[in-house]
PDB file of N, CA and C in Angstrom:
ATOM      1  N   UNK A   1     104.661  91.480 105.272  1.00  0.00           N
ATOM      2  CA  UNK A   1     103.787  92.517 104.763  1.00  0.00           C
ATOM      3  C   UNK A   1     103.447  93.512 105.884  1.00  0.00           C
ATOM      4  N   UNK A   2     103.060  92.929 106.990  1.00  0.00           N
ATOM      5  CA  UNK A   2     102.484  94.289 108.319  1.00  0.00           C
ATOM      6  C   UNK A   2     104.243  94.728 108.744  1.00  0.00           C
ATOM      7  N   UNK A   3     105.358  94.014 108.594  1.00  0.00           N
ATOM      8  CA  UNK A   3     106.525  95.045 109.045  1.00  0.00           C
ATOM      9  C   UNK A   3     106.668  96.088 107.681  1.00  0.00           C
ATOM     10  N   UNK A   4     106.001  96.192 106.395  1.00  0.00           N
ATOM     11  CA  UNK A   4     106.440  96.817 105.538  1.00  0.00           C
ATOM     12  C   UNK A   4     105.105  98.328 105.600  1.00  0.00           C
ATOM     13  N   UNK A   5     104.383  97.750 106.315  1.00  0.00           N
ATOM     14  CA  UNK A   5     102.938  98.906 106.898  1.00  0.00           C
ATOM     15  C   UNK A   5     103.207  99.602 107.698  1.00  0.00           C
ATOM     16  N   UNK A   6     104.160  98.506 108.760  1.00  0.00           N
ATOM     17  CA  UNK A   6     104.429  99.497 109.476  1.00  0.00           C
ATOM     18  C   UNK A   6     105.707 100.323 109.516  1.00  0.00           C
ATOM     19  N   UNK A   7     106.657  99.878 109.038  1.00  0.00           N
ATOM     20  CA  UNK A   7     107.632 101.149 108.553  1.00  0.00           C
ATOM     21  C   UNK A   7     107.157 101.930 107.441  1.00  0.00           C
ATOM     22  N   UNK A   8     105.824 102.184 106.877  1.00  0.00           N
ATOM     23  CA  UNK A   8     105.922 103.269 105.898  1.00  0.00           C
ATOM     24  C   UNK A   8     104.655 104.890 106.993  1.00  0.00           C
ATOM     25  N   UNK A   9     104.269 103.928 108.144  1.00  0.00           N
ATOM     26  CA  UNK A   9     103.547 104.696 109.101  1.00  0.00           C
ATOM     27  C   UNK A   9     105.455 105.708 109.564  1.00  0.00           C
ATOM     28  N   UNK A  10     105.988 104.636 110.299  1.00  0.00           N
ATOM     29  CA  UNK A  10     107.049 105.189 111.075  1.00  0.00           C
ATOM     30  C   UNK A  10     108.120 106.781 109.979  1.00  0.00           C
ATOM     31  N   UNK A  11     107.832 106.196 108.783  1.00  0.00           N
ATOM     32  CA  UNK A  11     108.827 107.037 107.664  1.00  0.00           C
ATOM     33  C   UNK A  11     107.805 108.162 107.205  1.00  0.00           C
ATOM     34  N   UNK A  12     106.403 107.726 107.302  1.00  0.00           N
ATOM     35  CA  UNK A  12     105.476 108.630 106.728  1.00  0.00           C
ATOM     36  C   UNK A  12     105.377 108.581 105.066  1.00  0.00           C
ATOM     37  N   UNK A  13     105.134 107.159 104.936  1.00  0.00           N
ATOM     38  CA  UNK A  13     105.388 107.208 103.122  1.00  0.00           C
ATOM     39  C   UNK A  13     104.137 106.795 102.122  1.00  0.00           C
ATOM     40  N   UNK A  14     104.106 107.269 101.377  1.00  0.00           N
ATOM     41  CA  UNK A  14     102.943 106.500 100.533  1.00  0.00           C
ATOM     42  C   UNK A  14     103.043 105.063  99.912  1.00  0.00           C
ATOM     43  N   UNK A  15     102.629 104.615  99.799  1.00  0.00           N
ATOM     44  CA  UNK A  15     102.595 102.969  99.265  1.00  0.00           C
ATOM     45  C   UNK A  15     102.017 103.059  97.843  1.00  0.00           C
ATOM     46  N   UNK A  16     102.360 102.372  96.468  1.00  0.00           N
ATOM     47  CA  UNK A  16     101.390 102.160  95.764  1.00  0.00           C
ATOM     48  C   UNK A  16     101.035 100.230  96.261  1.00  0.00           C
ATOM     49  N   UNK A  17      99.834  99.587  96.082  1.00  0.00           N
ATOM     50  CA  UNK A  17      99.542  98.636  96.560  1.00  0.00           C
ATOM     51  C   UNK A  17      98.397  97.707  95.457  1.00  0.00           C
ATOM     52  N   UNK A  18      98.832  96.871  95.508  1.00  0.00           N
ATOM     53  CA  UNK A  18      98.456  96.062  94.204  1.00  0.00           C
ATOM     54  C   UNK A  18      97.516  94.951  95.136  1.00  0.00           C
ATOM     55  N   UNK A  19      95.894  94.761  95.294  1.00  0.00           N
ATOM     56  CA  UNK A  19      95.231  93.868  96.349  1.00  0.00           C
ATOM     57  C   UNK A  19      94.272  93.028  95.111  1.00  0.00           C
ATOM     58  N   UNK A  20      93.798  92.291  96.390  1.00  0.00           N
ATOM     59  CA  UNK A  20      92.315  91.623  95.835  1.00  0.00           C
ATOM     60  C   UNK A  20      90.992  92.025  96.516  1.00  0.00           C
ATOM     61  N   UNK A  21      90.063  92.379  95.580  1.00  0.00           N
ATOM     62  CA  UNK A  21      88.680  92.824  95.960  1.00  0.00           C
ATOM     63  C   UNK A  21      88.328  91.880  96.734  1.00  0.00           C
ATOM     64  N   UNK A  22      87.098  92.553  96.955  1.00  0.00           N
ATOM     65  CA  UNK A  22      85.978  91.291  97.607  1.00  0.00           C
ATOM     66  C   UNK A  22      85.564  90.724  96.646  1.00  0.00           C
ATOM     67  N   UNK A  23      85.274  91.022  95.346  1.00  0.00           N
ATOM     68  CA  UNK A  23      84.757  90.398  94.421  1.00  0.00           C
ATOM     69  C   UNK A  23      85.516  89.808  93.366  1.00  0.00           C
ATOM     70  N   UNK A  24      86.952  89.516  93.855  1.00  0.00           N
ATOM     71  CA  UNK A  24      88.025  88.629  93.229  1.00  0.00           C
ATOM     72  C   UNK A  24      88.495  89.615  92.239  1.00  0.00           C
ATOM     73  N   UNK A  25      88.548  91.014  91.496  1.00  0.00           N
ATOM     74  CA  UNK A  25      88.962  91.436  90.795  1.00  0.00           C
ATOM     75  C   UNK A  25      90.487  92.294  91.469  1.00  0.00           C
ATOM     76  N   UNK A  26      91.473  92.378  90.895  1.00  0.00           N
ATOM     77  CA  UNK A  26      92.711  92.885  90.874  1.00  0.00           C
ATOM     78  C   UNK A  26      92.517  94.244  91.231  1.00  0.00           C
ATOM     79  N   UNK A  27      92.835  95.160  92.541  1.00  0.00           N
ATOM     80  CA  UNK A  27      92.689  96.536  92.131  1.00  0.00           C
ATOM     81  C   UNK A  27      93.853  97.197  92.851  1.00  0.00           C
ATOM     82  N   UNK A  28      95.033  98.041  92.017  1.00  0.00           N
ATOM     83  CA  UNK A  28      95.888  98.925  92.214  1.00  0.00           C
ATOM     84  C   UNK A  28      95.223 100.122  93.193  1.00  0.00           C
ATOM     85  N   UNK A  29      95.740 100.815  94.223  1.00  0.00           N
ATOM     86  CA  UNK A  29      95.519 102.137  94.699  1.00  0.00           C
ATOM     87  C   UNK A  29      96.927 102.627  95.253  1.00  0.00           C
ATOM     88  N   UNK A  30      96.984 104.196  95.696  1.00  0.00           N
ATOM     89  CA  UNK A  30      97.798 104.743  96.451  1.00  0.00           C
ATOM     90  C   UNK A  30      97.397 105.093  97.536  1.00  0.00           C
ATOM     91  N   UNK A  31      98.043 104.548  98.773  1.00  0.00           N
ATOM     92  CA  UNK A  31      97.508 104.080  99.807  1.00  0.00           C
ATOM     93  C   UNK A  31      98.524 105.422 100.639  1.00  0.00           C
ATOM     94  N   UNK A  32      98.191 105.899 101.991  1.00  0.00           N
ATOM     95  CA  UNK A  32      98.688 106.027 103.111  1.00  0.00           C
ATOM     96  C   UNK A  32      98.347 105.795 104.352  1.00  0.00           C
ATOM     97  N   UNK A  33      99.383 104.265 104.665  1.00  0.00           N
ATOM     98  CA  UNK A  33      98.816 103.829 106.232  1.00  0.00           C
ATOM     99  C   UNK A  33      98.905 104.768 107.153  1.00  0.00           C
ATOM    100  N   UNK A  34      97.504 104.760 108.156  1.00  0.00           N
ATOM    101  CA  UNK A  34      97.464 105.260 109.285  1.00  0.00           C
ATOM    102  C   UNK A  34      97.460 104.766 110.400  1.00  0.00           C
ATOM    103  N   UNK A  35      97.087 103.055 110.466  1.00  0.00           N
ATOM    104  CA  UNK A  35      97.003 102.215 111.759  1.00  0.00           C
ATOM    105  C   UNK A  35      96.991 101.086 111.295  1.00  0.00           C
ATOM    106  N   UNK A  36      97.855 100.378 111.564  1.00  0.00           N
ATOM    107  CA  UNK A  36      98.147  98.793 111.527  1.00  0.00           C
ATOM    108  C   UNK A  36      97.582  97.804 112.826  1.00  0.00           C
ATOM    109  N   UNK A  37      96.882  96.457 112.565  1.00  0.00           N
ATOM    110  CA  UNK A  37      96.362  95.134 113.476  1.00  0.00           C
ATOM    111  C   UNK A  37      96.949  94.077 113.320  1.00  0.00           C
ATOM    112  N   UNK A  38      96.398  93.353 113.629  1.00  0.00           N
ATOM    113  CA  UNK A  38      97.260  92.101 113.486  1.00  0.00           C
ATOM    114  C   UNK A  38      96.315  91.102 112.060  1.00  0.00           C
ATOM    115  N   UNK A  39      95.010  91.928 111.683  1.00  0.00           N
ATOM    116  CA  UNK A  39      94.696  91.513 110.843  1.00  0.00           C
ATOM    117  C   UNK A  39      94.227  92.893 109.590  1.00  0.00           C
ATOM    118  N   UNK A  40      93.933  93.220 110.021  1.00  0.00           N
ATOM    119  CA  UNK A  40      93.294  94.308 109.586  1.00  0.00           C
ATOM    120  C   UNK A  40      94.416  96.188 109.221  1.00  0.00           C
ATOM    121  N   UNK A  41      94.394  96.875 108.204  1.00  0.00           N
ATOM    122  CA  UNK A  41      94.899  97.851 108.164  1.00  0.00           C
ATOM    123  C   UNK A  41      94.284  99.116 107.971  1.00  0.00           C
ATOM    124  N   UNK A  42      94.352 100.162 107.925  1.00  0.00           N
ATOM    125  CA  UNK A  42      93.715 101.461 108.020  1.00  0.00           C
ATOM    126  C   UNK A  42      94.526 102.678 107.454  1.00  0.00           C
ATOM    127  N   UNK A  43      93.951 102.982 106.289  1.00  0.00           N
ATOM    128  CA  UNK A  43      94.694 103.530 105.010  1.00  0.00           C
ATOM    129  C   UNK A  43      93.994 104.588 104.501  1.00  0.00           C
ATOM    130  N   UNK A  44      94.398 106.155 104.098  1.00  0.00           N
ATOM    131  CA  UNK A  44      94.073 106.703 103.393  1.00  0.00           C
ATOM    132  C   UNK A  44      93.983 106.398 101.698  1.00  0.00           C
ATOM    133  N   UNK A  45      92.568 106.379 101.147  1.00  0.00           N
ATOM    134  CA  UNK A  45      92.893 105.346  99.690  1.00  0.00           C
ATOM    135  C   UNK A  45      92.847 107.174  98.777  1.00  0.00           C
ATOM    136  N   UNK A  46      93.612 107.405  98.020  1.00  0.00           N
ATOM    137  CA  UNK A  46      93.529 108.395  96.875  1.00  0.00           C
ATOM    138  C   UNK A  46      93.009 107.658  96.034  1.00  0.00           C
ATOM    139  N   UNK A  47      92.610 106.865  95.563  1.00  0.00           N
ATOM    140  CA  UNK A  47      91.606 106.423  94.422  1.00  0.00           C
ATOM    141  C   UNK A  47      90.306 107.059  95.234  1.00  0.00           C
ATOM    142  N   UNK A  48      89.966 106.242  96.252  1.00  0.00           N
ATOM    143  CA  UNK A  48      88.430 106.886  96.340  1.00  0.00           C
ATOM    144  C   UNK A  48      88.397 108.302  97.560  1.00  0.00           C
ATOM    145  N   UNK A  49      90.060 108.694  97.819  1.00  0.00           N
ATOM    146  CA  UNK A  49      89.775 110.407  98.326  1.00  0.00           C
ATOM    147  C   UNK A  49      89.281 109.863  99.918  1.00  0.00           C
ATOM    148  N   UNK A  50      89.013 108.510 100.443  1.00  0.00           N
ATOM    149  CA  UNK A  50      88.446 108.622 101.801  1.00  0.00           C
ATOM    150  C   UNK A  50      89.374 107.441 102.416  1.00  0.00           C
ATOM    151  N   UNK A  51      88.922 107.191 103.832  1.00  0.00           N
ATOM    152  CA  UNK A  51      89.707 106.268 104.899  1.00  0.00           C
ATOM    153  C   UNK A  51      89.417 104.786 104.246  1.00  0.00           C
ATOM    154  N   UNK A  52      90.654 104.292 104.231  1.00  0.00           N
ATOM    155  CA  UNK A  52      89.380 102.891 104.023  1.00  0.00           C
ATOM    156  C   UNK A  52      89.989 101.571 105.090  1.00  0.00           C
ATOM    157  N   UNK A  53      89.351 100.623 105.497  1.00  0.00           N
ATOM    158  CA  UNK A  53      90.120  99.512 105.889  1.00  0.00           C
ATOM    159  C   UNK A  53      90.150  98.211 104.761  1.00  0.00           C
ATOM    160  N   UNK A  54      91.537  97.746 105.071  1.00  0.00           N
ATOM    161  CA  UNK A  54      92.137  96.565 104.274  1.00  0.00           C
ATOM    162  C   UNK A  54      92.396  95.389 104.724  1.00  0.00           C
ATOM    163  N   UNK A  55      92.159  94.162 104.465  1.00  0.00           N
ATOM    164  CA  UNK A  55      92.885  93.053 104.721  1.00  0.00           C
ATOM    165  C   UNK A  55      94.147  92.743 104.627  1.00  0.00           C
ATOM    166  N   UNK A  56      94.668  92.459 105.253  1.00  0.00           N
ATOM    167  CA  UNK A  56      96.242  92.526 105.386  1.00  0.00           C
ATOM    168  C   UNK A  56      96.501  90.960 104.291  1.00  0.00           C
ATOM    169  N   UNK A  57      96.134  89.771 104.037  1.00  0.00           N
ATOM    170  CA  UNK A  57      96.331  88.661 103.581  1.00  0.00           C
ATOM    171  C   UNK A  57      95.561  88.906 102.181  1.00  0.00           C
ATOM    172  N   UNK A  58      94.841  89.944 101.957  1.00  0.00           N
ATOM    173  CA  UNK A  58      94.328  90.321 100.276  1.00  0.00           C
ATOM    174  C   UNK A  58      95.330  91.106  99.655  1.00  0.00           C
ATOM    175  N   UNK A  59      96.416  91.741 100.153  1.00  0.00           N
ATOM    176  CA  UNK A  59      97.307  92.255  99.576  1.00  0.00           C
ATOM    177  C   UNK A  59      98.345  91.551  98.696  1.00  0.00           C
ATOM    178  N   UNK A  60      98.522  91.808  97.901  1.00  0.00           N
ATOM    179  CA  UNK A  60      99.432  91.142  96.831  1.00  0.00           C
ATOM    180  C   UNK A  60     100.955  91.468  96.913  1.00  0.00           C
ATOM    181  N   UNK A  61     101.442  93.187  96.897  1.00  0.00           N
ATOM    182  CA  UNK A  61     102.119  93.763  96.845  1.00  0.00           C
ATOM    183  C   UNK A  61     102.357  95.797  97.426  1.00  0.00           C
ATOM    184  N   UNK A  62     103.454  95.439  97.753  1.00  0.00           N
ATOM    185  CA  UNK A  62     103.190  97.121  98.216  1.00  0.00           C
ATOM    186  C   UNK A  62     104.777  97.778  97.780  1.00  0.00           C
ATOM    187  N   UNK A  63     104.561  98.769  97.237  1.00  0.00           N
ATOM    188  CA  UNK A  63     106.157  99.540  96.712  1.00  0.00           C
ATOM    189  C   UNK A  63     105.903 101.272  97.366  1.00  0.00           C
ATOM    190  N   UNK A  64     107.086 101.163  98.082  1.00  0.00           N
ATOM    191  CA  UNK A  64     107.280 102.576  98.084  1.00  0.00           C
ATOM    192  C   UNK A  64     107.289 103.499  97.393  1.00  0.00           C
ATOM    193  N   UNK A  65     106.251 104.877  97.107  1.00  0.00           N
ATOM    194  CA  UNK A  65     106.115 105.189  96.651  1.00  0.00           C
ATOM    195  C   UNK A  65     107.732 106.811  96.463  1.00  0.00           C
ATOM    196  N   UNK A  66     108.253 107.013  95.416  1.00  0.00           N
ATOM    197  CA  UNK A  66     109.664 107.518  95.329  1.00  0.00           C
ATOM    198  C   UNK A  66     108.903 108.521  94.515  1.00  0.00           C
ATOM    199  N   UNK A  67     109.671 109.898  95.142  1.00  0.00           N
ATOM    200  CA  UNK A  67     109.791 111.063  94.630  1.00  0.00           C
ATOM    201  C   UNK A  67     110.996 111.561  94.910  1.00  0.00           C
ATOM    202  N   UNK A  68     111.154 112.648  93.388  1.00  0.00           N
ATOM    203  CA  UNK A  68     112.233 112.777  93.566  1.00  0.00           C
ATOM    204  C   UNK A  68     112.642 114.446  93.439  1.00  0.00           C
ATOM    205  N   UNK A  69     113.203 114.845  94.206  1.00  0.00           N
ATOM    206  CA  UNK A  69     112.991 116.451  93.824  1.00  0.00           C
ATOM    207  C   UNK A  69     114.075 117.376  92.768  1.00  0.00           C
ATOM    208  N   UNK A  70     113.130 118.476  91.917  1.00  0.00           N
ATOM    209  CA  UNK A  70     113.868 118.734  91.186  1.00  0.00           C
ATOM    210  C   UNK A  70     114.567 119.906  91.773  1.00  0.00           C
ATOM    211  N   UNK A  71     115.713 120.275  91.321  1.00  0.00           N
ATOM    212  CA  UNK A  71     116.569 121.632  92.048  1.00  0.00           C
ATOM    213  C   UNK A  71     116.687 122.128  91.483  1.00  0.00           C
ATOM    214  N   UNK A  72     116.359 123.588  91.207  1.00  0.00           N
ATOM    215  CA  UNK A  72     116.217 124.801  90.046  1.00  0.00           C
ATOM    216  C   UNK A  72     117.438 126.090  91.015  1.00  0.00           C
ATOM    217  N   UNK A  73     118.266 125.845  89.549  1.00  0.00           N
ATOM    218  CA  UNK A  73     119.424 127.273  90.507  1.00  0.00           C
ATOM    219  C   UNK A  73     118.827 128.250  89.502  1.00  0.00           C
TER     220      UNK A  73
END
């Protein structure tokens, strides 16, 4: 999981990321890492628009987030 944080710092990519609260509930966001620990991560969250830090072992899942561009002739 922290080699997949930290190649999306190195590529510059968004993550969507599937975690666990503090309060045991399931919560999806779109994340962009900014600083990886050995426990701890540091993420721009677009759900709540601000910095947030994460537990690296509450994470469930993380997918690269894919765009794709359209080409207009």
């Amino acid at each position: 999981m922290r080699n997949q944080l930290l190649k999306s710092i190195k590529y510059n990519e968004s993550l969507d990321m599937t975690c666990i609260a503090k309060d045991g509930s399931i919560s999806k966001r779109r994340i962009k890492v900014l600083q990886v620990s050995e426990v701890l991560f540091r993420a721009y969250c677009n759900l709540r628009g601000s910095k947030r830090t994460f537990t690296i072992d509450n994470v469930l899942a993380l997918v690269p987030v894919v765009t794709t561009e359209r080409v207009v002739i």
